[in-house]
C-alpha atoms as a PDB file:
ATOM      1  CA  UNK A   1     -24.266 -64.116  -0.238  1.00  0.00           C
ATOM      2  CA  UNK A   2     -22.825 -67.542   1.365  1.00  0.00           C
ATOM      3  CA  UNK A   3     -26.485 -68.099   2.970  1.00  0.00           C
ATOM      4  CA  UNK A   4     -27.893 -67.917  -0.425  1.00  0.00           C
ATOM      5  CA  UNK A   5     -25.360 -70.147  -2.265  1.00  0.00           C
ATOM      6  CA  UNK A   6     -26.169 -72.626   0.678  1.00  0.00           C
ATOM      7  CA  UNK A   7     -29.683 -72.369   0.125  1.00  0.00           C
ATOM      8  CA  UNK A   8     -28.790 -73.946  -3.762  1.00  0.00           C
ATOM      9  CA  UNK A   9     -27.027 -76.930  -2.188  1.00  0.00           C
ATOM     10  CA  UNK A  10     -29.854 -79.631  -2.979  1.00  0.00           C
ATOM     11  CA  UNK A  11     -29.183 -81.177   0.386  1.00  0.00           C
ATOM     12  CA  UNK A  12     -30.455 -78.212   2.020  1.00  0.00           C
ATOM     13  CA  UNK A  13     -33.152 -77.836  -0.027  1.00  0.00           C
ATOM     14  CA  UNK A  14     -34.185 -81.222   0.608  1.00  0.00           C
ATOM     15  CA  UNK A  15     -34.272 -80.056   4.143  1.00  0.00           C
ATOM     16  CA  UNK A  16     -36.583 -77.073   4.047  1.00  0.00           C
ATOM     17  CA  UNK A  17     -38.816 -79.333   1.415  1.00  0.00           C
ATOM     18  CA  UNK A  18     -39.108 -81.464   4.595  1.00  0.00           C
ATOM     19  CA  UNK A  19     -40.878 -78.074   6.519  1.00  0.00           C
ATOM     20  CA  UNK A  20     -42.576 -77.296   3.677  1.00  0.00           C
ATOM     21  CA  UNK A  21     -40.525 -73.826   3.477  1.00  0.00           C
ATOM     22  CA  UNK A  22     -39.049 -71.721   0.943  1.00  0.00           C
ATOM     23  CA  UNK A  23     -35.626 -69.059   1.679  1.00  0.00           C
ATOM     24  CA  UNK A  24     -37.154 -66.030   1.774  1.00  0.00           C
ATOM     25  CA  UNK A  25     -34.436 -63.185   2.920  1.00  0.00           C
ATOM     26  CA  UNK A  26     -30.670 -63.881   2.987  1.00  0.00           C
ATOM     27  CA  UNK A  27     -29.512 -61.896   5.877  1.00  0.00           C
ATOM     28  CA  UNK A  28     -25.915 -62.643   7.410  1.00  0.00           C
ATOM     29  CA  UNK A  29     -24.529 -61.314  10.109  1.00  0.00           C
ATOM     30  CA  UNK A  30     -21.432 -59.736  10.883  1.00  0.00           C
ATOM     31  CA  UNK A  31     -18.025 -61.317  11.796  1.00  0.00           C
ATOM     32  CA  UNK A  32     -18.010 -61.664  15.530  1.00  0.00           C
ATOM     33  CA  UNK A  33     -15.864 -59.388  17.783  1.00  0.00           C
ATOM     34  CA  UNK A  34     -14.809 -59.224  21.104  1.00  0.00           C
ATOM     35  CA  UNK A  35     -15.369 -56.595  24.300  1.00  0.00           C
ATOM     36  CA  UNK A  36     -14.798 -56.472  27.677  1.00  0.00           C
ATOM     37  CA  UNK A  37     -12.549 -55.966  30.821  1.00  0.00           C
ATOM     38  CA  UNK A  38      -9.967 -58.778  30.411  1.00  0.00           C
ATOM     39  CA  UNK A  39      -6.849 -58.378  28.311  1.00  0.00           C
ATOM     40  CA  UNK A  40      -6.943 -60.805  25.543  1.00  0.00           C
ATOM     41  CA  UNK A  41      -3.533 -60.899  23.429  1.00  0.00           C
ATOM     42  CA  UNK A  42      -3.022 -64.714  23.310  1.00  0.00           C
ATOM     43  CA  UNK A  43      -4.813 -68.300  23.650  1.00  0.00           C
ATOM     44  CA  UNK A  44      -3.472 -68.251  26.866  1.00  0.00           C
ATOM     45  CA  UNK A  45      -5.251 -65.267  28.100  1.00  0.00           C
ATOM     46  CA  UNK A  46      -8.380 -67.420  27.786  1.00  0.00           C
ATOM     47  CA  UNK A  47      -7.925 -69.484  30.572  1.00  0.00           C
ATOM     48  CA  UNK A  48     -11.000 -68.986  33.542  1.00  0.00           C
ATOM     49  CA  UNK A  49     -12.290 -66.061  31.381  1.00  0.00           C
ATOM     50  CA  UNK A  50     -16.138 -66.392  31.347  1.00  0.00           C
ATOM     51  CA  UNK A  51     -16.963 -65.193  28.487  1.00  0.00           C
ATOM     52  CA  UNK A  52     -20.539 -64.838  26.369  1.00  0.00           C
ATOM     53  CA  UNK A  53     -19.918 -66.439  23.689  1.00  0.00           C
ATOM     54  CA  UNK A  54     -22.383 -68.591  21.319  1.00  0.00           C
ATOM     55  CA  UNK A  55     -22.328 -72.079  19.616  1.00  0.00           C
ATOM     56  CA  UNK A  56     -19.500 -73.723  18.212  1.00  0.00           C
ATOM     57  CA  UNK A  57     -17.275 -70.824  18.963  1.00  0.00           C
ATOM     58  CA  UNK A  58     -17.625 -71.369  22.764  1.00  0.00           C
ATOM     59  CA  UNK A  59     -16.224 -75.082  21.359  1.00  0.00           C
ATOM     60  CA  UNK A  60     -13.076 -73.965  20.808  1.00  0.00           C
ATOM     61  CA  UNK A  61     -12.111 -71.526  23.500  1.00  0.00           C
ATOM     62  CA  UNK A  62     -13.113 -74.049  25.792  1.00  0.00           C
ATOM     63  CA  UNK A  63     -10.451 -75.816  24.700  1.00  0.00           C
ATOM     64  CA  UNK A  64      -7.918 -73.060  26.029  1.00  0.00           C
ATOM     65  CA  UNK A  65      -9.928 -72.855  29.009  1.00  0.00           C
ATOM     66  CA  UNK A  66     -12.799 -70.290  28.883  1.00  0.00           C
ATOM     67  CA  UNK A  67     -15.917 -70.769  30.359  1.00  0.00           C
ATOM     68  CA  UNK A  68     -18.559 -69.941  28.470  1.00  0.00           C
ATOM     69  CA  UNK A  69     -21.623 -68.388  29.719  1.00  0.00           C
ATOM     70  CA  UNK A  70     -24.431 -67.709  27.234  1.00  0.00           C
ATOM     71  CA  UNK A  71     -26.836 -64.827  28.752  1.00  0.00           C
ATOM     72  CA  UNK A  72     -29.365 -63.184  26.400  1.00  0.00           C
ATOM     73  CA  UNK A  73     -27.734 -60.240  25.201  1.00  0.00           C
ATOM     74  CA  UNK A  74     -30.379 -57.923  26.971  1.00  0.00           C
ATOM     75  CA  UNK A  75     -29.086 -59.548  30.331  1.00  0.00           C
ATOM     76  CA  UNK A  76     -25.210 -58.322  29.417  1.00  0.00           C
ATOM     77  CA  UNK A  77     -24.462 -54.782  30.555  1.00  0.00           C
ATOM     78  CA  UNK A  78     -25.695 -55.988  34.182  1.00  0.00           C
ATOM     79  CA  UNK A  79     -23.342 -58.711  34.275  1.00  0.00           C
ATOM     80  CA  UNK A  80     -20.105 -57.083  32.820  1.00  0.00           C
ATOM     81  CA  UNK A  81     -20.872 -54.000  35.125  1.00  0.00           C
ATOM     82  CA  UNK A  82     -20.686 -56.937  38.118  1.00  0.00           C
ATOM     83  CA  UNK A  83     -18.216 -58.637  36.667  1.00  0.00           C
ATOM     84  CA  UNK A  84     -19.834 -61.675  36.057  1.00  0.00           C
ATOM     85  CA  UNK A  85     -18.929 -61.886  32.814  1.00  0.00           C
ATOM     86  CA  UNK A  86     -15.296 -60.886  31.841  1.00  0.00           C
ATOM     87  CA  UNK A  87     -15.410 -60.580  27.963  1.00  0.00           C
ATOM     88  CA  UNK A  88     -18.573 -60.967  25.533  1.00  0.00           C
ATOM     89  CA  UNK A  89     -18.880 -61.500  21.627  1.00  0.00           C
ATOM     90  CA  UNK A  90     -21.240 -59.963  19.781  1.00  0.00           C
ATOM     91  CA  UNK A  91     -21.275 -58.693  15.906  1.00  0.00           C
ATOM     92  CA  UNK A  92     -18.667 -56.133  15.246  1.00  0.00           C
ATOM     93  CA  UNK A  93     -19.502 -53.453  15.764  1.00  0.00           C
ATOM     94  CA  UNK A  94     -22.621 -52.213  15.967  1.00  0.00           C
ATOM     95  CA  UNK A  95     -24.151 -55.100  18.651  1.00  0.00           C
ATOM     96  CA  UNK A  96     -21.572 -53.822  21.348  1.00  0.00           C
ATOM     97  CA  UNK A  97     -22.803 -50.121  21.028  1.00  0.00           C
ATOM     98  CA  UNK A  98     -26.562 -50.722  20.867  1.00  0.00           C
ATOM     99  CA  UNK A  99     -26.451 -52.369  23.822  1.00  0.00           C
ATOM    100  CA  UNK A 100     -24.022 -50.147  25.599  1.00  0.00           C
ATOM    101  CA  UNK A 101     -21.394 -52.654  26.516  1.00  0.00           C
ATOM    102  CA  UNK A 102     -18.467 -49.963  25.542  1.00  0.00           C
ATOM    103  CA  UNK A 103     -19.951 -48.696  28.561  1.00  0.00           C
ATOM    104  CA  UNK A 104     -18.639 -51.340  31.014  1.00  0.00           C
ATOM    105  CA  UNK A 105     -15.309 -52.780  29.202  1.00  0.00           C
ATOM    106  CA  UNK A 106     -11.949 -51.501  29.064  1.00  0.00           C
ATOM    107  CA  UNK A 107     -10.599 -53.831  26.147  1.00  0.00           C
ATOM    108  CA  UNK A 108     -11.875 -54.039  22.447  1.00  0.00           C
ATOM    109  CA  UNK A 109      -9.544 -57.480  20.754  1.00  0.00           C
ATOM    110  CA  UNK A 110      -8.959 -56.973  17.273  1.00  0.00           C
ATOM    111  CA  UNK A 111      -8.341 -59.654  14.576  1.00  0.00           C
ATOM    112  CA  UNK A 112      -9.630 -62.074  16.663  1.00  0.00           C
ATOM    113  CA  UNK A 113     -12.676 -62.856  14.201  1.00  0.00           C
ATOM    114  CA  UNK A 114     -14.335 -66.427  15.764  1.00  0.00           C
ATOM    115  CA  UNK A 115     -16.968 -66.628  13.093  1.00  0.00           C
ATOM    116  CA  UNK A 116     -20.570 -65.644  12.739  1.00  0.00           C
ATOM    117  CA  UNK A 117     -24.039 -66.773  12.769  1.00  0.00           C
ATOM    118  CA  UNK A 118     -27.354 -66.323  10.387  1.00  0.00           C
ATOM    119  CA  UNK A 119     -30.388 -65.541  10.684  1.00  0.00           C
ATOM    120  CA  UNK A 120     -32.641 -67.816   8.438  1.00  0.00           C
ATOM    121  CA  UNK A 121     -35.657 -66.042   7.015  1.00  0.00           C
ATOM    122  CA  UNK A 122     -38.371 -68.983   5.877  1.00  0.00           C
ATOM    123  CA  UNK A 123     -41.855 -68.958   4.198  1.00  0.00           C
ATOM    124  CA  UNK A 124     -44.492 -71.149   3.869  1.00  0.00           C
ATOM    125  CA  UNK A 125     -43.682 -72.736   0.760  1.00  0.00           C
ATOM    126  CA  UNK A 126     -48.095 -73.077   0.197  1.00  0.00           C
ATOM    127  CA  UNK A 127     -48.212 -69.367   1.159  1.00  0.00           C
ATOM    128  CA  UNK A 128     -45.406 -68.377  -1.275  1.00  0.00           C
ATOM    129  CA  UNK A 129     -46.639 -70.263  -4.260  1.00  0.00           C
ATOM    130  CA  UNK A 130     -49.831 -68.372  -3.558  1.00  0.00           C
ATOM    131  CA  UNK A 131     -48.687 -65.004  -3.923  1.00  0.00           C
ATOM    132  CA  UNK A 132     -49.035 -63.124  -7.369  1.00  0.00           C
ATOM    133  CA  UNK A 133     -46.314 -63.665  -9.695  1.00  0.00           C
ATOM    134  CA  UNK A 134     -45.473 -59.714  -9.635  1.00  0.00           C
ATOM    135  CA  UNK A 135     -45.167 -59.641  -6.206  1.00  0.00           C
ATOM    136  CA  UNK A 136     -42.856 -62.641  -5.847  1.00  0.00           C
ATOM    137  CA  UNK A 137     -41.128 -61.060  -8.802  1.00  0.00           C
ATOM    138  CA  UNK A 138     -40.499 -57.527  -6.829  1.00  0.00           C
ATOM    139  CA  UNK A 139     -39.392 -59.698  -3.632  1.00  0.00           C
ATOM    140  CA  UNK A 140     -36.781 -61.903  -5.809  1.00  0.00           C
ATOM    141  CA  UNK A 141     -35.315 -58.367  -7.004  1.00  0.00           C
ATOM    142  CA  UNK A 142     -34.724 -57.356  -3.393  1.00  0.00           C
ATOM    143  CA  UNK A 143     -33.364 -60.616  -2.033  1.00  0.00           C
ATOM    144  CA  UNK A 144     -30.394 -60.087  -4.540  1.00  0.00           C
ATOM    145  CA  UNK A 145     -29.951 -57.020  -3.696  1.00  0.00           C
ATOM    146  CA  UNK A 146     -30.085 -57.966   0.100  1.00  0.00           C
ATOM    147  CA  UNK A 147     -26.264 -58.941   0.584  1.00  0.00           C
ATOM    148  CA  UNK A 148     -24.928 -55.323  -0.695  1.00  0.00           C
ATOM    149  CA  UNK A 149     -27.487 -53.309   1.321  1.00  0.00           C
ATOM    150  CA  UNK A 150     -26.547 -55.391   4.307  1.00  0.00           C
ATOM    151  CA  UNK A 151     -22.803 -54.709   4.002  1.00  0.00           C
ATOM    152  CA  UNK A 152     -23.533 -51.125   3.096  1.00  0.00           C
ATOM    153  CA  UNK A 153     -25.697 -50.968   6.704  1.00  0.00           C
ATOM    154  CA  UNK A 154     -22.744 -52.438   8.537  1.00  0.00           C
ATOM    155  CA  UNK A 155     -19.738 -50.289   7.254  1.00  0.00           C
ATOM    156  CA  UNK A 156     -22.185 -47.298   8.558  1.00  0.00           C
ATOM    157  CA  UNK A 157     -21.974 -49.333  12.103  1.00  0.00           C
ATOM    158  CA  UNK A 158     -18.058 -49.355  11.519  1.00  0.00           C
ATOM    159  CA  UNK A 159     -18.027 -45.662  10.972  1.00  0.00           C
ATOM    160  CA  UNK A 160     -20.827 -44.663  13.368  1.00  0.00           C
ATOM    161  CA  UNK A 161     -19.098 -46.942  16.397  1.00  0.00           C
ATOM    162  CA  UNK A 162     -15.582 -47.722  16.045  1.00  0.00           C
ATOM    163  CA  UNK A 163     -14.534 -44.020  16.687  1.00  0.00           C
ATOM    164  CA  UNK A 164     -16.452 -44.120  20.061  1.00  0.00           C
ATOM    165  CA  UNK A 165     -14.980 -47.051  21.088  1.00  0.00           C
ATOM    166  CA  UNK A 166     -11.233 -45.847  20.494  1.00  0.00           C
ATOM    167  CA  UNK A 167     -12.053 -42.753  22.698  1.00  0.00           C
ATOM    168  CA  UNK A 168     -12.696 -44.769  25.587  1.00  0.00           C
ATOM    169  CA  UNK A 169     -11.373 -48.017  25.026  1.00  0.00           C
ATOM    170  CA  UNK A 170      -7.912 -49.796  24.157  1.00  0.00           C
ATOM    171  CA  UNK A 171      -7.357 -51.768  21.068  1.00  0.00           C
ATOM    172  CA  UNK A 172      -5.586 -55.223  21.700  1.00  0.00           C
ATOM    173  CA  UNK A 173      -4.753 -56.884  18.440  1.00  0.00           C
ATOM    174  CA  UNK A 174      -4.892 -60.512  18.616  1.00  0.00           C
ATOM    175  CA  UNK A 175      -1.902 -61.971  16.287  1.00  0.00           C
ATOM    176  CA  UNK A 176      -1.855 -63.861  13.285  1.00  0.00           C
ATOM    177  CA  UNK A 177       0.333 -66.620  15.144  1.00  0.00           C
ATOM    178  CA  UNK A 178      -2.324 -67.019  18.205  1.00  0.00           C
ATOM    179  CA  UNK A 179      -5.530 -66.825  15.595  1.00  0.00           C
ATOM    180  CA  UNK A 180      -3.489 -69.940  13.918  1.00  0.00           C
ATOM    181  CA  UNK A 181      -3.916 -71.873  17.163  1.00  0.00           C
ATOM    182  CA  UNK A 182      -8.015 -71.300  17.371  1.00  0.00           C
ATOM    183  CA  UNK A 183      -8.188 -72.052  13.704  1.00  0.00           C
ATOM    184  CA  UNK A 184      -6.328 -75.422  14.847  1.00  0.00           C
ATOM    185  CA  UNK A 185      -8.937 -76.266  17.517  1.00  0.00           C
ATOM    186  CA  UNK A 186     -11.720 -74.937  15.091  1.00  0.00           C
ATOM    187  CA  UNK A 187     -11.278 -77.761  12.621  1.00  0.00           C
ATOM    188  CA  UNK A 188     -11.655 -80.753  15.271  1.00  0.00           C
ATOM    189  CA  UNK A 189     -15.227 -79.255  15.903  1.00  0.00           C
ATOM    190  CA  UNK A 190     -15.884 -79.053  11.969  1.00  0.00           C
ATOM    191  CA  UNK A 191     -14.830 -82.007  12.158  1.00  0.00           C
ATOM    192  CA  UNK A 192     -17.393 -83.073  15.033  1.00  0.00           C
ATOM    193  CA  UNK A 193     -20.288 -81.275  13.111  1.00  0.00           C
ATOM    194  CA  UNK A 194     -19.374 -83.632  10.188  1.00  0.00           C
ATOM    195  CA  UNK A 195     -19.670 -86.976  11.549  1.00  0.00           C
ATOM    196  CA  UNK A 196     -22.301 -85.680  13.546  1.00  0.00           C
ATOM    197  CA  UNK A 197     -24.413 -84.804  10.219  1.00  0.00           C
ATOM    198  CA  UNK A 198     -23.498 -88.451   8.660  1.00  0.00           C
ATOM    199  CA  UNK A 199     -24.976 -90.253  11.958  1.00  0.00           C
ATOM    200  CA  UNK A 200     -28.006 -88.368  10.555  1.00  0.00           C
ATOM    201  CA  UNK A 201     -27.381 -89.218   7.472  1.00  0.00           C
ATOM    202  CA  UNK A 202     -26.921 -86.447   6.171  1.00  0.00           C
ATOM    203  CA  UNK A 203     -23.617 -85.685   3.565  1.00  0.00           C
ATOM    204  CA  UNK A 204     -21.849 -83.044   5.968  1.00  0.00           C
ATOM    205  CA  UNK A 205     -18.252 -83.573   4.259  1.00  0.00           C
ATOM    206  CA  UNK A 206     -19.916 -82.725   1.002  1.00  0.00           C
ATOM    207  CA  UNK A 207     -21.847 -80.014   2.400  1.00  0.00           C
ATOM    208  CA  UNK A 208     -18.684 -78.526   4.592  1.00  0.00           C
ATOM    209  CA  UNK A 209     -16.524 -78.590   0.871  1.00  0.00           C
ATOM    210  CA  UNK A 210     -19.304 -77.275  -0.857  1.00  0.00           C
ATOM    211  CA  UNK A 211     -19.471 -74.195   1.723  1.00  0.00           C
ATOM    212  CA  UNK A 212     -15.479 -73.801   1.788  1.00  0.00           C
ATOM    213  CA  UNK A 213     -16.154 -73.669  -2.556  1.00  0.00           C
ATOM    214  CA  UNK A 214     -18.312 -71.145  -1.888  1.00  0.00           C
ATOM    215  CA  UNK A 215     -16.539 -69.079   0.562  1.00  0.00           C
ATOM    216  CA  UNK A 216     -13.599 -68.896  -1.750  1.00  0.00           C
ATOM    217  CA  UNK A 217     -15.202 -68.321  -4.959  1.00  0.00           C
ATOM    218  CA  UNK A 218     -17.174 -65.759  -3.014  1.00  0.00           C
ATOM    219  CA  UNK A 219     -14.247 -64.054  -0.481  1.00  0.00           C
ATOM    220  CA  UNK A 220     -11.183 -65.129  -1.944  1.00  0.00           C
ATOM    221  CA  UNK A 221      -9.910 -67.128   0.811  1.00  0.00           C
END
């Protein structure tokens, strides 16, 4: 639902006007969680952990000194079975099972929740405008719907996976006090991202309030 409110934003559309594209599927992904052979109960925990981790968030446990090592996810049972890795990120919780990591970690870190990323389904705006108006018509019906059958998909993961992973792993819940300290960090790098986008000239505190509008007329927080 938040990709699709940012898709009304008309700086963003603006933006896909600019690649001639249309949204075409809103499909988030998952909160982020965290798996591996390290225990992880405080910022401080962080320090020389190599850990897979994408984007921004590597930004801010950098910052508590991780060290970030960004492997394609097909590359990341090999290197947590050699230990090359220590602790990787993925979507809770069904990315850690289909690629077996369970399999080669000892620690699962709960309410640690670093963020998420989306996947941005385009079209051809030409090739849209082209189609028939009742198939365009039958495709707006399911992008509404998309949001509720994605959550429905991932509370299947959460009831499918999480059981699995308390028979073999241990559950380390991250506190509300230490989460406070990476939300801390977190906002120097929103605001990085924000004069970044107004070197480009592009409104990112307007976009950035616009989003946190959103988010809590959407999630309540």
């Amino acid at each position: 639902m938040m990709m699709a409110a940012l898709w009304e934003h008309p700086t963003i559309l603006k933006e896909l006007g600019r690649w001639n594209a249309v949204p075409l599927f809103p499909a988030a992904i998952t909160q982020y969680g965290m798996m591996g052979n390290k225990r992880i109960a405080k910022c401080e925990d962080f320090k020389g952990i190599r850990i897979r981790i994408p984007g921004e968030m590597a930004r801010v446990l950098t910052q508590f000194g991780a060290v970030p090592a960004m492997l394609p996810v097909a590359d990341l049972y090999e290197a947590m079975e050699r230990g090359t890795v220590d602790m990787a990120t993925l979507p809770w919780p069904f990315s850690f099972g289909a690629f077996k990591i369970h399999e080669v970690s000892k620690y699962v870190t709960t309410n640690f929740a670093p963020g998420s990323n989306s996947c941005a389904f385009l079209a051809n705006k030409k090739a849209w405008n082209a189609l028939p108006d009742e198939f365009k018509k039958m495709h707006m019906e399911w992008y509404k719907k998309a949001p509720k059958i994605w959550g429905e998909e991932y509370k299947k993961g959460e009831r499918k996976w999480i059981p699995i992973y308390k028979e073999k792993l241990e559950f380390v819940e991250f506190p509300d006090s230490e989460r406070a300290k990476l939300l801390s960090k977190a906002e120097g790098v929103h605001q990085d991202w924000i004069k970044k986008m107004k070197k480009r000239g592009l409104p990112g505190q307007e976009i950035y309030d616009y989003f946190l509008g959103k988010r809590k007329e959407i999630c309540g927080f």
